[in-house]
Protein backbone atom coordinates (compact mmCIF):
# COMPACT_ATOMS: atom_id res chain seq x y z
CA UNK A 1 -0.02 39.03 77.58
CA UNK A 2 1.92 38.77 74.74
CA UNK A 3 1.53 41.01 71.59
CA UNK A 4 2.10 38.83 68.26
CA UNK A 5 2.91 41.46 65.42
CA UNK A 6 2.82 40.42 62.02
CA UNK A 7 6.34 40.50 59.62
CA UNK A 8 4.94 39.40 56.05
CA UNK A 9 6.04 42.55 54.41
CA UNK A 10 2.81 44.22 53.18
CA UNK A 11 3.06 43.04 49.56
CA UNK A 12 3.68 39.28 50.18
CA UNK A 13 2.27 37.60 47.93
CA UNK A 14 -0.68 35.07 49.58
CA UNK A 15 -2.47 32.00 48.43
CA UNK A 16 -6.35 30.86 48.83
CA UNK A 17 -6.78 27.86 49.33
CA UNK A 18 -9.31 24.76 50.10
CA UNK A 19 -8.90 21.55 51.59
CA UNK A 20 -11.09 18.86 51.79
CA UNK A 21 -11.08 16.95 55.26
CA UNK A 22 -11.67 13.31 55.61
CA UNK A 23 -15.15 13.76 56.87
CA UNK A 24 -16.02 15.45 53.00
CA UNK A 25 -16.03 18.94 54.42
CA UNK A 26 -14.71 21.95 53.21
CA UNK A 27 -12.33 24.33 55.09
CA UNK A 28 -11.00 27.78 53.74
CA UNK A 29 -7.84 29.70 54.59
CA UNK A 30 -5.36 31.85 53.19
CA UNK A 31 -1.77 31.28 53.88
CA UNK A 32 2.15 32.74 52.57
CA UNK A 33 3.41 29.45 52.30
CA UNK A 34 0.70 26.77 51.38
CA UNK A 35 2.99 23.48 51.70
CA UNK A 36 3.89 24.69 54.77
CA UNK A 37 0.51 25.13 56.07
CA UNK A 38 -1.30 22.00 54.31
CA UNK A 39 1.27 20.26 56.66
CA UNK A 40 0.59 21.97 59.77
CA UNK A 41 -2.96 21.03 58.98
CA UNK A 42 -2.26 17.86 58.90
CA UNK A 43 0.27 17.29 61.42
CA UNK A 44 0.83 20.27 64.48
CA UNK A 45 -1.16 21.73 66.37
CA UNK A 46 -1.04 25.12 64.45
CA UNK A 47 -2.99 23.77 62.12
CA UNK A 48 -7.04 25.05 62.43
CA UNK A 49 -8.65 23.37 65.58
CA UNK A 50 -11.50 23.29 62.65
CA UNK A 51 -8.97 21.08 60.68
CA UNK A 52 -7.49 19.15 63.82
CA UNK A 53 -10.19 16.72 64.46
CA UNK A 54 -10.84 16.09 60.74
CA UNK A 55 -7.88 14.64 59.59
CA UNK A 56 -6.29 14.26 56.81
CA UNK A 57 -6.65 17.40 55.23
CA UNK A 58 -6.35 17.12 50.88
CA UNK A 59 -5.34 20.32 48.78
CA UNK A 60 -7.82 20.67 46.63
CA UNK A 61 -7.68 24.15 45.40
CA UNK A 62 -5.16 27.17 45.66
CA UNK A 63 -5.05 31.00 44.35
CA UNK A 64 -1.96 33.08 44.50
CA UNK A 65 -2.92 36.23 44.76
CA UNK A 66 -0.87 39.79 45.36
CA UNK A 67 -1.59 40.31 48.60
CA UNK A 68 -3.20 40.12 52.18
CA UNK A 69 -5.71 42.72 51.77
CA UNK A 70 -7.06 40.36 48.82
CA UNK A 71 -6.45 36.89 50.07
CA UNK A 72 -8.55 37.99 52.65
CA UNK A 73 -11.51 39.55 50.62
CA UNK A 74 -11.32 36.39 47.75
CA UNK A 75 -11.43 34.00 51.36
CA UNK A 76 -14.45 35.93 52.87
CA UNK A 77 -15.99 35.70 49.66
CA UNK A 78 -15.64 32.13 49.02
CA UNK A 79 -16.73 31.28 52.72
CA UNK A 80 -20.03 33.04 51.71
CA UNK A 81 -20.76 29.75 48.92
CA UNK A 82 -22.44 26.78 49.25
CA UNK A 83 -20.91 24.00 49.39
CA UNK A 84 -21.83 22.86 45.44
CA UNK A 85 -20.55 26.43 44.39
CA UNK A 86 -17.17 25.69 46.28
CA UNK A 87 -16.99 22.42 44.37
CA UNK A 88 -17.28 24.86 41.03
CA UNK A 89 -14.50 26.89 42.32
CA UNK A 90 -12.70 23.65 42.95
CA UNK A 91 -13.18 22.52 39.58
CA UNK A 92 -13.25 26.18 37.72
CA UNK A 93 -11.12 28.37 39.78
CA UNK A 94 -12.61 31.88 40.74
CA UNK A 95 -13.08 33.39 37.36
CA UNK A 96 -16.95 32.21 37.63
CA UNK A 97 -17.59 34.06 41.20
């Protein structure tokens, strides 16, 4: 077995983001590069086997934030919405959460 070890320097900045799939649902993910990832999304196999099978994928919202450690809190959090309170981030951003 392989060990994969991360190199995104530890203050990287990251982005949040949300897609929309074209069966209406929602997917979550944080990312370094988000044009780069929207596109594997939508076109590779690295993309999330979650995503894979509901293509296309649409941007629909994205946070830069400073780093993993937060990309990855802000994600958890906004996993833990409903759906309609995801559509308010869509639409508001994360200031309401």
């Amino acid at each position: 077995m392989v060990k994969v070890t991360n190199t995104t320097p530890p203050n990287t900045p990251y982005h949040v983001y949300i897609v929309e799939c074209a069966d209406k649902t929602l997917y979550t993910g944080i990312t370094t590069d988000i044009e780069k990832r929207i596109h594997a999304h939508n076109s590779s196999n690295r993309g999330a086997k979650y995503t894979r099978y509901r293509r296309p994928v649409a941007l629909k919202f994205s946070q830069e934030v400073a780093n993993k450690q937060i990309a990855l809190k802000l994600e958890a959090r906004i996993k833990s919405l409903s759906r309609e309170k995801k559509y308010m981030v869509i639409a508001q951003g994360i200031n309401n959460l």
